[in-house]
Structures are given as structure tokens and as C-alpha cells.
C-alpha atoms as a PDB file:
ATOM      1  CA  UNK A   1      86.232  60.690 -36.258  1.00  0.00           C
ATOM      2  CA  UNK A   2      85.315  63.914 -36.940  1.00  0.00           C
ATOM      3  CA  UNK A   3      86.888  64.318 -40.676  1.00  0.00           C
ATOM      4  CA  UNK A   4      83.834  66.315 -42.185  1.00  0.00           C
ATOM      5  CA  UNK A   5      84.973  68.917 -39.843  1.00  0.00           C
ATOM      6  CA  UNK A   6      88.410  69.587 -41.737  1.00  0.00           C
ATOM      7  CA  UNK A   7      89.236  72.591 -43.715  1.00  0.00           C
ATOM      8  CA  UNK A   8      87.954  71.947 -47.253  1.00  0.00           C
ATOM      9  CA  UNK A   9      91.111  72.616 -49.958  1.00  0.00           C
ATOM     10  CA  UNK A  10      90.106  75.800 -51.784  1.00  0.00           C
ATOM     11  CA  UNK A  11      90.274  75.083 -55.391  1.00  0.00           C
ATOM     12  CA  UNK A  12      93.593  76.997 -55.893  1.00  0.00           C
ATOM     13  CA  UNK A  13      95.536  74.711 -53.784  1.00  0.00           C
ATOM     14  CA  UNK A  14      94.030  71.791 -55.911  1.00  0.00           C
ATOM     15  CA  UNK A  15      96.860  72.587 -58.885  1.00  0.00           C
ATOM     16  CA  UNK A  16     100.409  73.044 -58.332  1.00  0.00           C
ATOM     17  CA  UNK A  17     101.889  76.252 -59.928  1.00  0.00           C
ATOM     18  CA  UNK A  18     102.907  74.877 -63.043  1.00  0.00           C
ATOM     19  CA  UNK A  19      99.667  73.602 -63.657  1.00  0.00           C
ATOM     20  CA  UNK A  20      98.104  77.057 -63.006  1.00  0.00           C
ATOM     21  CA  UNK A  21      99.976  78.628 -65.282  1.00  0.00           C
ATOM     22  CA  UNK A  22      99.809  75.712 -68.060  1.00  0.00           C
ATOM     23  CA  UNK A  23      96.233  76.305 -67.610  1.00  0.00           C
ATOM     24  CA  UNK A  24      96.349  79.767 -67.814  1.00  0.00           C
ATOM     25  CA  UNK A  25      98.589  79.918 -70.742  1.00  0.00           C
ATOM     26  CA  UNK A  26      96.086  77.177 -72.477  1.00  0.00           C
ATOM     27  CA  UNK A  27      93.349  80.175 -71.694  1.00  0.00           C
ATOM     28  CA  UNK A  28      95.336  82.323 -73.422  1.00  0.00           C
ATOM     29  CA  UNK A  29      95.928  80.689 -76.248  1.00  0.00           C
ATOM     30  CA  UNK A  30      92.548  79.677 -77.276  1.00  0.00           C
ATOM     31  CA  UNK A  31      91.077  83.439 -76.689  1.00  0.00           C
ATOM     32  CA  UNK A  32      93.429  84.501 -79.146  1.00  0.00           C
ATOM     33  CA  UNK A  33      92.737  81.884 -81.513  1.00  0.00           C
ATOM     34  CA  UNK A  34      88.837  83.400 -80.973  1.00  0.00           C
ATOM     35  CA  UNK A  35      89.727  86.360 -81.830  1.00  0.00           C
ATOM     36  CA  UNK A  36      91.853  85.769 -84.944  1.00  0.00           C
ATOM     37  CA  UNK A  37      89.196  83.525 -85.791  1.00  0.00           C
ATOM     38  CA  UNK A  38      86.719  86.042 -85.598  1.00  0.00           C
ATOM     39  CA  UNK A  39      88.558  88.870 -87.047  1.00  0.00           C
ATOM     40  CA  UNK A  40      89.518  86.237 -90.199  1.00  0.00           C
ATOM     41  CA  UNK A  41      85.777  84.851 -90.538  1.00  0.00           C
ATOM     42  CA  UNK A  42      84.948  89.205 -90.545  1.00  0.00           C
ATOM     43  CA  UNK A  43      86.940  90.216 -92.976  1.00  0.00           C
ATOM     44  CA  UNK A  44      86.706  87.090 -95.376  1.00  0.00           C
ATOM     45  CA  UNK A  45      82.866  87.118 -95.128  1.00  0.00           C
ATOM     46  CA  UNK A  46      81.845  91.102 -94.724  1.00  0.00           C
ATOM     47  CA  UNK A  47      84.652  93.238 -96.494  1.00  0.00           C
ATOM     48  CA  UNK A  48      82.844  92.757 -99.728  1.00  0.00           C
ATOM     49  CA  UNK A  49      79.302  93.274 -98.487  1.00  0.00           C
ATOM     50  CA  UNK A  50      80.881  96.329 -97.092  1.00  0.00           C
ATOM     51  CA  UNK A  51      81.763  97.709-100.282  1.00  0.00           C
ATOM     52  CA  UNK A  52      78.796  96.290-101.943  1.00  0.00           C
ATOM     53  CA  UNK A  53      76.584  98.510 -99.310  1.00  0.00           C
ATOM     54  CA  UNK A  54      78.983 101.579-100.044  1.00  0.00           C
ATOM     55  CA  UNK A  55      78.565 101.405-103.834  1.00  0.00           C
ATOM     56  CA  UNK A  56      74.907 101.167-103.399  1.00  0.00           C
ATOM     57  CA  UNK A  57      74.605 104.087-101.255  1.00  0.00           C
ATOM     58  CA  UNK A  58      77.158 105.846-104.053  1.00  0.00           C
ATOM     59  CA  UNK A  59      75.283 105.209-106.536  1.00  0.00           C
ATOM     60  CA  UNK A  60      72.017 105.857-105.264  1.00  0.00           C
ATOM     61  CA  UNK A  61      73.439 109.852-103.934  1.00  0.00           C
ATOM     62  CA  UNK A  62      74.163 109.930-107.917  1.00  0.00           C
ATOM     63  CA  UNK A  63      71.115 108.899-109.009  1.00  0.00           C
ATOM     64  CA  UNK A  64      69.413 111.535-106.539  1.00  0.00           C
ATOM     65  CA  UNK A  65      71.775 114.280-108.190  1.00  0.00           C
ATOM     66  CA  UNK A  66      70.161 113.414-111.316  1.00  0.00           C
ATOM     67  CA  UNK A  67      66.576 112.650-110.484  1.00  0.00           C
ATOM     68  CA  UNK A  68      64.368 115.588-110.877  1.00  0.00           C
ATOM     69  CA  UNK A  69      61.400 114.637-108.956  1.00  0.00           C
ATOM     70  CA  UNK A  70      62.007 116.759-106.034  1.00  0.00           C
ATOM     71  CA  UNK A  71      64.747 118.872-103.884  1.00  0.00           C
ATOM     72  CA  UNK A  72      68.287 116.592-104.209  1.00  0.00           C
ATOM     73  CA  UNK A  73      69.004 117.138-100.578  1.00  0.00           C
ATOM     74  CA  UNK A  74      65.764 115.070 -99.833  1.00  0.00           C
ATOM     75  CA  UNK A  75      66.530 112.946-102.455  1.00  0.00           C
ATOM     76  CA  UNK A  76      69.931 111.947-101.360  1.00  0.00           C
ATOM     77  CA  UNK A  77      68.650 112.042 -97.273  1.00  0.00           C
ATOM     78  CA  UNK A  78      65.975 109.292 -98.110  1.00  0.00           C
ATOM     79  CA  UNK A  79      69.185 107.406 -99.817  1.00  0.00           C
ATOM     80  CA  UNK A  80      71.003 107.885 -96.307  1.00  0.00           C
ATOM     81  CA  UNK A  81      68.051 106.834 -94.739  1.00  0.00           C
ATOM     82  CA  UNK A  82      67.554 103.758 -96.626  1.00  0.00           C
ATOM     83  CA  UNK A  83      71.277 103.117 -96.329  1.00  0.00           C
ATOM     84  CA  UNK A  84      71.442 103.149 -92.173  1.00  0.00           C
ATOM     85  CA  UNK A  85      68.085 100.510 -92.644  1.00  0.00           C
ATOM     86  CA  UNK A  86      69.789  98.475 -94.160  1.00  0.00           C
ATOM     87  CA  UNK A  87      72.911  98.199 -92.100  1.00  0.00           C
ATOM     88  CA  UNK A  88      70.670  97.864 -89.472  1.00  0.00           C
ATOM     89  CA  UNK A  89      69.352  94.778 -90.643  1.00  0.00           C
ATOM     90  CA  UNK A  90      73.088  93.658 -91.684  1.00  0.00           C
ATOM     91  CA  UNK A  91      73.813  94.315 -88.207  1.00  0.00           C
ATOM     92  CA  UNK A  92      70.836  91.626 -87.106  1.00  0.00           C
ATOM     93  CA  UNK A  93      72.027  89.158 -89.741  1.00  0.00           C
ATOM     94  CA  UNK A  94      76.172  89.818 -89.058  1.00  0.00           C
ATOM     95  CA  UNK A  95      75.468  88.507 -85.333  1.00  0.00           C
ATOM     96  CA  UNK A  96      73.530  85.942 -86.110  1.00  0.00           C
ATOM     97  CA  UNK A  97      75.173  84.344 -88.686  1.00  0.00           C
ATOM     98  CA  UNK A  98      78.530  84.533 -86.913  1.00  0.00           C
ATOM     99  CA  UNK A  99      76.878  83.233 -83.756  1.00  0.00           C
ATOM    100  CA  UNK A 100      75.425  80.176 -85.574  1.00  0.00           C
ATOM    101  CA  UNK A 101      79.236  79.775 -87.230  1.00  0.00           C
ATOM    102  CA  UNK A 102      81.076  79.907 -84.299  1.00  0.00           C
ATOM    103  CA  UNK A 103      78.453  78.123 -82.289  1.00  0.00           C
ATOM    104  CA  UNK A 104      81.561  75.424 -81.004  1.00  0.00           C
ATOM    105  CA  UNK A 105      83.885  78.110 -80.270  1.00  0.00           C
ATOM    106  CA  UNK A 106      80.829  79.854 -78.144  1.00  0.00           C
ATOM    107  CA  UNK A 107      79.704  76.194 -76.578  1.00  0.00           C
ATOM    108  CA  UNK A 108      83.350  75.355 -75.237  1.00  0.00           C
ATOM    109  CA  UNK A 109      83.598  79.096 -74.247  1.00  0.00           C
ATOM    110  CA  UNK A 110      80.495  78.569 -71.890  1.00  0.00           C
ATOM    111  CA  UNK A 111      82.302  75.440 -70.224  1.00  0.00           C
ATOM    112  CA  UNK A 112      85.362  77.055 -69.528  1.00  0.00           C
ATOM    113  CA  UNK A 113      83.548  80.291 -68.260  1.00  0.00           C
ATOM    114  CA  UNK A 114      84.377  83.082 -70.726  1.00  0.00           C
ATOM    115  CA  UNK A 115      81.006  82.983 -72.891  1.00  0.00           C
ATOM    116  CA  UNK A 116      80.704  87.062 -71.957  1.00  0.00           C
ATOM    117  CA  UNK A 117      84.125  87.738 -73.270  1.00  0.00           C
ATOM    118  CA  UNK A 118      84.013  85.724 -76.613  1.00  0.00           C
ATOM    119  CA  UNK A 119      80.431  87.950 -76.813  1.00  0.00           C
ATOM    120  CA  UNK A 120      81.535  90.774 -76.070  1.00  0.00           C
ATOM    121  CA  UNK A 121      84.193  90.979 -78.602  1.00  0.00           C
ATOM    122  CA  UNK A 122      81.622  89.358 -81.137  1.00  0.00           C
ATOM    123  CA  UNK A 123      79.311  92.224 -80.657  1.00  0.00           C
ATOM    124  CA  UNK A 124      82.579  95.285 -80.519  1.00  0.00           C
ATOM    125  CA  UNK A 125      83.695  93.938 -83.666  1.00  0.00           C
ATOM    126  CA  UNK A 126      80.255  93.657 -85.299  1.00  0.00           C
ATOM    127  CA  UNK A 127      79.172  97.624 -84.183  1.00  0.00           C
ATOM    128  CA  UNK A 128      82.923  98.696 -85.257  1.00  0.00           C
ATOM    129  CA  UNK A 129      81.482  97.188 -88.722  1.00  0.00           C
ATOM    130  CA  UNK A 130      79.379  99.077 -88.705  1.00  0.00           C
ATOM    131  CA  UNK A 131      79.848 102.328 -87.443  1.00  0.00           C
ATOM    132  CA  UNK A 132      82.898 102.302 -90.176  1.00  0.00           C
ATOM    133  CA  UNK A 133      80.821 102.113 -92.539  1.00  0.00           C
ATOM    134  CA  UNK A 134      78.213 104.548 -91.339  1.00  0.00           C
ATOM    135  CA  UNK A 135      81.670 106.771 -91.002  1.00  0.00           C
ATOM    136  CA  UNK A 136      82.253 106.232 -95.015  1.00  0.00           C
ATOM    137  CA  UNK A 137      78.985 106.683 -95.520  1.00  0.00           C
ATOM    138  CA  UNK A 138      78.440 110.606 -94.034  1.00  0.00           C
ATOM    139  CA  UNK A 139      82.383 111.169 -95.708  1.00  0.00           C
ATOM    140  CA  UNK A 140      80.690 110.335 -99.089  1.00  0.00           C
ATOM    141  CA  UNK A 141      77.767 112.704 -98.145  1.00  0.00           C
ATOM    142  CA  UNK A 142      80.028 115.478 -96.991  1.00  0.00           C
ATOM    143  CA  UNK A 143      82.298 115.117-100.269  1.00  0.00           C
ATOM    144  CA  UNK A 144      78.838 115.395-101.936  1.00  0.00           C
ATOM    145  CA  UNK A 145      77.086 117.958-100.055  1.00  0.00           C
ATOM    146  CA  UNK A 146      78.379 121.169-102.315  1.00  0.00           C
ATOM    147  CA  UNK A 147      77.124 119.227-105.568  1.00  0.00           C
ATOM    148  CA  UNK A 148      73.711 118.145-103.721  1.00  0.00           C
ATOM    149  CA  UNK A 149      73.765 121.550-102.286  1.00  0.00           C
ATOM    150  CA  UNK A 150      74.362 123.417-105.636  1.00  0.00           C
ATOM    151  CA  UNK A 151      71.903 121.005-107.613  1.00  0.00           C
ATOM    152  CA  UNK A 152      69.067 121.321-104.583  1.00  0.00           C
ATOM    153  CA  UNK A 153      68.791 125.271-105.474  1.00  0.00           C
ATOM    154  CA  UNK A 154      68.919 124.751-108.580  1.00  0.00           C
ATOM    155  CA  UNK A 155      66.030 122.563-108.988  1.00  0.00           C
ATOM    156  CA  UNK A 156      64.097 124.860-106.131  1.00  0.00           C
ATOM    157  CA  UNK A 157      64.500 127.756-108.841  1.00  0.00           C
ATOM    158  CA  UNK A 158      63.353 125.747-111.539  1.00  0.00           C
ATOM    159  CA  UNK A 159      60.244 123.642-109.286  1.00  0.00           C
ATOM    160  CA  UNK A 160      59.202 126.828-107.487  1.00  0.00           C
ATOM    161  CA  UNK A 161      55.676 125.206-106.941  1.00  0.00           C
ATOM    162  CA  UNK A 162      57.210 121.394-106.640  1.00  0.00           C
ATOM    163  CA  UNK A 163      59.426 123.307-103.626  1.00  0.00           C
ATOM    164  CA  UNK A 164      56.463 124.620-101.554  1.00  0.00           C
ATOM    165  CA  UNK A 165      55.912 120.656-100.584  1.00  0.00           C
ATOM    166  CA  UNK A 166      59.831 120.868 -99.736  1.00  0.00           C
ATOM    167  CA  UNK A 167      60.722 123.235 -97.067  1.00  0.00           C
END
């Protein structure tokens, strides 16, 4: 008679043991198949782009060595500068473009109630990206600094006017 008034089963007792852990297991497995997934798609897709930006910025710190325009330490900052906008925007396009490729992993990852994780590691594994190769990018600048250095004075000596507009 009064059957609405029994204890409701909490969803735990629901699945037997086995199944918890069958289910758990399942979990499991497909986050790491996310993450190789991810870390695959990465490295496939943005290894080369990483070297491609790297060369750039290499060869634009050589051009700046050669240019005579104004002080090379300028020249080669504004190269830096232009460098870290443009990973910026690689940033932009690396999470959308992975987003938009692993839009079924990221749907199914929303049922199942681990969207934030699957993000999460999406967006650690984008900024390590990136911060590696800001990291190559001020090791190329420090192997360069005595040259840029060495080549700024010169052209200071040589531009004494030029380097009034340069302090």
C-alpha cells in the first residue's frame, strides 16, 4: 500500500561488482584510446608545422643579422615578436581544428560524463605545443644573442645618427 514510501536503490547497488568494474575497465580503455588518439593525430598533423615555424623564425634572426636597416637586436626582437603572433594564432587554429576532428570522440565523451577530462588534456597538450616551441625558439635566440649582440654595435658605430631613433 504504501510502496512509494520504500528506500529508492542508489544507483551503485543497481550493478553487481563485476559489472562495475567491466564498466570501469571499459572507461579506462576508451580514455586511453583518447589520448593515444590525440597524441597520434598531434604529432602526425603539427610536428612539421612545428619545424616549419622554427625554420621561419631561423631564418628570419639571419636575415636580421644581415639587414642593415637598423640595430640587429631590434631587428631580430620584431622577428621574435612576429614569431610568438603567430603561434598564437596556431594555438587558435590547433584547438579548433582538433576539436572539429575529434568532434565524436568529444560527443560520446559528453554522454558518458568525462567531456572536461578529454578537454582538458586537449588544451595541456595543445599549450605544451606550444610552449616547446616558444622554448626552441628563445634557445635559438640565446645561441644567437653574441652574433646579434656583436653585429648590433657594430652597426650602432657605423649608423651613429640611424642609432639615435634606437636606444
Amino acid at each position: 500500500m504504501f510502496g512509494w514510501f520504500k528506500k529508492k536503490q542508489s544507483p551503485e547497488s543497481a550493478f553487481t561488482e563485476g559489472e562495475v568494474r567491466d564498466l570501469k575497465s571499459k572507461l579506462d580503455a576508451y580514455v586511453n584510446d583518447y589520448i593515444k588518439a590525440l597524441n597520434e593525430h598531434v604529432h602526425a598533423k603539427y610536428d612539421s608545422v612545428f619545424q616549419a615555424h622554427y625554420c621561419v623564425l631561423k631564418r628570419n634572426i639571419e636575415s636580421a643579422l644581415q639587414q642593415n636597416e637598423m640595430p640587429h637586436i631590434g631587428a631580430a626582437g620584431r622577428a621574435y615578436k612576429d614569431f610568438l603572433d603567430q603561434i598564437d594564432n596556431l594555438k587558435a587554429g590547433m584547438e579548433s581544428e582538433i576539436a572539429l576532428s575529434f568532434r565524436n570522440w568529444l560527443a560520446t565523451a559528453e554522454k558518458i560524463g568525462v567531456r572536461d577530462l578529454f578537454d582538458n588534456y586537449r588544451k595541456s597538450l595543445i599549450d605544451k605545443f606550444n610552449s616547446d616551441l616558444k622554448e626552441a625558439a628563445e634557445a635559438l635566440l640565446a645561441a644567437k644573442a653574441n652574433d646579434l649582440t656583436a653585429a648590433d654595435m657594430l652597426w650602432r658605430a657605423a649608423n651613429p645618427e640611424k642609432a639615435k631613433l634606437y636606444p
